[in-house]
Protein backbone atom coordinates (compact mmCIF):
# COMPACT_ATOMS: atom_id res chain seq x y z
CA UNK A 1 -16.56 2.48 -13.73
CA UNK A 2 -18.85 4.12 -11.38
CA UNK A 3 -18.07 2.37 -8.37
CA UNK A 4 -14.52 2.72 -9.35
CA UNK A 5 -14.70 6.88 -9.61
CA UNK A 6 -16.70 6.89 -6.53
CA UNK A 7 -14.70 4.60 -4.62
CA UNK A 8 -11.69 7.32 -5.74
CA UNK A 9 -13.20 10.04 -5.43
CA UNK A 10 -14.55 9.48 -1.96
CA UNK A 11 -10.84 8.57 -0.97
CA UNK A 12 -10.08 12.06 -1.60
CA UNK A 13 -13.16 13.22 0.59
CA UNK A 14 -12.94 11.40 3.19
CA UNK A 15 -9.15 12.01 3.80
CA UNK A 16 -9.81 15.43 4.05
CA UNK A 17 -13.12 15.46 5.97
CA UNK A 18 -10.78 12.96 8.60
CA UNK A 19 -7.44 14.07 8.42
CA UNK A 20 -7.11 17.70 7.40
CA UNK A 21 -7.97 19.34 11.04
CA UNK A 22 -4.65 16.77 11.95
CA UNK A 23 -3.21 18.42 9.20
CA UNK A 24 -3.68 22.00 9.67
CA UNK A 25 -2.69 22.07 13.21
CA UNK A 26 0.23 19.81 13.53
CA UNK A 27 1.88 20.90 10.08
CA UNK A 28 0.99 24.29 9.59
CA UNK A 29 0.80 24.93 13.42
CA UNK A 30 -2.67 26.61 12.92
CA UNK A 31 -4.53 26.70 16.38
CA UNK A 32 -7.75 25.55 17.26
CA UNK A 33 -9.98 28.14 16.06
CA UNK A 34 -8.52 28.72 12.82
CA UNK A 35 -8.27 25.06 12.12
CA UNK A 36 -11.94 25.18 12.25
CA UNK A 37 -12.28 28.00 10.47
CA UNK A 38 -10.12 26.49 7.04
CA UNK A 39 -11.22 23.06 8.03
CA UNK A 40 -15.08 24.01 7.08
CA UNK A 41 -14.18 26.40 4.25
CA UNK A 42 -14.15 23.40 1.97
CA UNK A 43 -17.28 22.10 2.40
CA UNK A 44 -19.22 25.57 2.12
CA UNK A 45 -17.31 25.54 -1.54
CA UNK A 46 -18.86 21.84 -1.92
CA UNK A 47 -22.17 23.07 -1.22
CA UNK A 48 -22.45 25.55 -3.02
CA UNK A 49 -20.56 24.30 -6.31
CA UNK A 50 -22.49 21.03 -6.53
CA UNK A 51 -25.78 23.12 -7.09
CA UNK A 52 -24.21 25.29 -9.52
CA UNK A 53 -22.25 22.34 -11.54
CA UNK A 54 -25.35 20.58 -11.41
CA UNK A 55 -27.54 22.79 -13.08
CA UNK A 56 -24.54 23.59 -15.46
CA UNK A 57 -24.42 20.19 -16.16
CA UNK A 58 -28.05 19.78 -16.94
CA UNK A 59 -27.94 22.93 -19.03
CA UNK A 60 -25.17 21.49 -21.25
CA UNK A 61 -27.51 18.55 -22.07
CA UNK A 62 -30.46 20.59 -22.55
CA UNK A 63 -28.84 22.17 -25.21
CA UNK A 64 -27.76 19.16 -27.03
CA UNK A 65 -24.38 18.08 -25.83
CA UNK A 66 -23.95 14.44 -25.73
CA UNK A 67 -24.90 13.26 -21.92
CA UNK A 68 -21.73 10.41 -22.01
CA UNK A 69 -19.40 13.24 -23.22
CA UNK A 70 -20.57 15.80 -20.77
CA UNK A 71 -20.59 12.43 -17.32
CA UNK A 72 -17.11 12.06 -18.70
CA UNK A 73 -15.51 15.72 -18.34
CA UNK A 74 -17.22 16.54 -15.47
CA UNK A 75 -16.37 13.76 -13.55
CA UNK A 76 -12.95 13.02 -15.15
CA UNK A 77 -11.48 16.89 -14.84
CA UNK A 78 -12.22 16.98 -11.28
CA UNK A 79 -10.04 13.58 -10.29
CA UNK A 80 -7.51 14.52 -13.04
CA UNK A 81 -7.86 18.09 -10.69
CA UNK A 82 -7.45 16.39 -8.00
CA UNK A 83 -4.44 14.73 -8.65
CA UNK A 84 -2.86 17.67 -9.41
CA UNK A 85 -3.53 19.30 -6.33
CA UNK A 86 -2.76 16.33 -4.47
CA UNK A 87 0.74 16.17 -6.03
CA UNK A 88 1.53 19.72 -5.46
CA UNK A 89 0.84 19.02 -1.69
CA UNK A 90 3.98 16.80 -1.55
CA UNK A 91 6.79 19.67 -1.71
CA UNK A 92 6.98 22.26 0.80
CA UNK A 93 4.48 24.79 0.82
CA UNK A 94 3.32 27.95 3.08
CA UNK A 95 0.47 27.58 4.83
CA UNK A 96 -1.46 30.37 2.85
CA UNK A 97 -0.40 28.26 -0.14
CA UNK A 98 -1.51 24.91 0.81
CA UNK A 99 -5.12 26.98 1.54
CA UNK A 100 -5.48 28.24 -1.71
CA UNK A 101 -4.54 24.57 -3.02
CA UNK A 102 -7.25 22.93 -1.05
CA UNK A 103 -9.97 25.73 -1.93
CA UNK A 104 -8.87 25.20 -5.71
CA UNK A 105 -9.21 21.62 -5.45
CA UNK A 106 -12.78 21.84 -3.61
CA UNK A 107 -13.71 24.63 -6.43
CA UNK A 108 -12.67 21.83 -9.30
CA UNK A 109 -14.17 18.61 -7.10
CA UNK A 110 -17.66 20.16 -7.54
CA UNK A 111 -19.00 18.65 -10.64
CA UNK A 112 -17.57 14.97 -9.99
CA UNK A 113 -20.50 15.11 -7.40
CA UNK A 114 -23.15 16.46 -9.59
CA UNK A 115 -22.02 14.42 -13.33
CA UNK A 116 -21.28 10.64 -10.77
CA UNK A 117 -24.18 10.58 -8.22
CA UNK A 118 -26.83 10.42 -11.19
CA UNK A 119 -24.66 8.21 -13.25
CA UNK A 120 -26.80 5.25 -12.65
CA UNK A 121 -29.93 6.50 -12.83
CA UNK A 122 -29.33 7.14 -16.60
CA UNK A 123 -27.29 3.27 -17.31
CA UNK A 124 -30.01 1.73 -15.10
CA UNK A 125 -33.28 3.46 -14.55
CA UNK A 126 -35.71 0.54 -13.64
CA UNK A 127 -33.03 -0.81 -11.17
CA UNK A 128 -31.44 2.59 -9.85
CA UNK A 129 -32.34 1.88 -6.52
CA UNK A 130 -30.54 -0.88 -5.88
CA UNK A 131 -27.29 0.46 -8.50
CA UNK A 132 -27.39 3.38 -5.71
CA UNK A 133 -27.07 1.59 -3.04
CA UNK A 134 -24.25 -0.57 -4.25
CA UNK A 135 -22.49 2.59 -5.49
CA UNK A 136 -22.64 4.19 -2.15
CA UNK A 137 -21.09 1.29 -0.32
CA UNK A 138 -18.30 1.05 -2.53
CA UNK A 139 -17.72 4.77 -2.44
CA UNK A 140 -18.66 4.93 1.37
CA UNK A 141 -16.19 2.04 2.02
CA UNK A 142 -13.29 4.00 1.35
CA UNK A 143 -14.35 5.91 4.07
CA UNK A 144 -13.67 3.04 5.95
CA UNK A 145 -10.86 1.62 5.03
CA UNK A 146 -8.67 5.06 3.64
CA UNK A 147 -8.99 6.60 7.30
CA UNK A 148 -7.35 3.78 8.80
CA UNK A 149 -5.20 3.47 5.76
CA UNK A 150 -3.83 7.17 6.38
CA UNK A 151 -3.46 6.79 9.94
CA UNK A 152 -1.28 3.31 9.96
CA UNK A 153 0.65 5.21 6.78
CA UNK A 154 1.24 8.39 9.17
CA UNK A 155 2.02 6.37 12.29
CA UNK A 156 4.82 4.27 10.72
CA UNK A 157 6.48 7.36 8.40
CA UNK A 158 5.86 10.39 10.28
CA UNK A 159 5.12 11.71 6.88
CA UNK A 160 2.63 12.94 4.83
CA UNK A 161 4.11 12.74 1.13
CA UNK A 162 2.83 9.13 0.69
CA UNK A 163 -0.60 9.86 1.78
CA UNK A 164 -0.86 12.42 -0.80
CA UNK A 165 0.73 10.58 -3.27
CA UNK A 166 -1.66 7.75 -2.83
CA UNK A 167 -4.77 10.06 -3.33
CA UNK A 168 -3.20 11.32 -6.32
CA UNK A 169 -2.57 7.80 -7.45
CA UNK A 170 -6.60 6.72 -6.68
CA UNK A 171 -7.88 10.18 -8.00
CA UNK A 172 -5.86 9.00 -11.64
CA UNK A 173 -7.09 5.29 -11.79
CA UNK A 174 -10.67 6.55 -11.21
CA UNK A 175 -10.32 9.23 -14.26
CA UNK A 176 -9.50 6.69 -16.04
CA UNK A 177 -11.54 4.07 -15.50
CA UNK A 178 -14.27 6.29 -15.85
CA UNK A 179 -12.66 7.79 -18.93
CA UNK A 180 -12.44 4.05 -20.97
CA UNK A 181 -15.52 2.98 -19.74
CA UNK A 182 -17.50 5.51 -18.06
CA UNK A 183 -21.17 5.61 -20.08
CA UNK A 184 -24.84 7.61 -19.69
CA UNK A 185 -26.38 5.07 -22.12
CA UNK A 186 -29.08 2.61 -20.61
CA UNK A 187 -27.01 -0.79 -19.88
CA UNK A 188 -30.09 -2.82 -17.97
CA UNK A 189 -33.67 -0.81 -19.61
């Protein structure tokens, strides 16, 4: 289930991190300068909002809240966010809306990062290293192949309705599989 949510929700990231300057300027006719300027925005929200949901996180554990229940909603309301956001992207928007709609959906992403990247240090802590690593390359691999993905989807429809409808798609499967069988409890002691 981890591999899973981070293979989903680094769909989401990476289509952004590639695609959105593509975005900005050939859809909503930004130029180069303020491409850059709402291109980065996102990422400054990232920063910041993984520190603060990660020491929100920790403080809902310190004060008792069960560690699978707390993993679960705050990596399962940011895809389920995403989604959301993802889907409202496929009708015609203003450009000042489609900001505030990626801004939200950075703002809500934030804790998927803090609850998922510790995830298995808590099912496996005498083996975390290498439960890391294999994490990251599944999640890093969508890097891989969801860039290519998005730009063979874009090159033969012109459009970008499916590409958002396929990261709303992966951002839902990963809630869910992390939902059934997302877990903090120590699988391999």
């Amino acid at each position: 289930s981890i591999c899973v949510a981070g293979f989903t929700q680094t769909w989401a990231f990476y289509l952004f991190l590639s695609w959105l300057p593509t975005y900005i300027a050939t859809e909503l006719n930004y130029g180069l300068i303020a491409t850059g300027m709402i291109s980065q925005a996102p990422y400054v929200i990232d920063t910041i909002g993984a520190f603060t949901c990660g020491y929100a996180i920790d403080r809902l554990i310190v004060r008792g809240y069960d560690r699978t229940t707390v993993r679960k909603f705050s990596v399962c309301f940011p895809m389920l966010s995403t989604a959301v956001f993802l889907a409202a992207l496929c009708w015609p928007i203003s450009p000042r809306v489609f900001i505030a709609l990626l801004l939200s959906y950075h703002v809500c992403t934030s804790p998927a990062s803090a609850g998922l990247s510790v995830n298995p240090l808590e099912i496996a802590p005498r083996h975390s290293g290498i439960l890391v690593a294999i994490f990251n390359t599944v999640s890093n691999f969508s890097g891989i192949i969801g860039t290519v993905t998005i730009g063979f989807i874009l090159e033969e429809t012109g459009s970008w309705t499916n590409i958002w409808l396929l990261a709303c798609a992966l951002s839902l499967t990963g809630a869910a599989t992390y939902a059934i069988w997302g877990s903090s409890k120590v699988i391999i002691p």
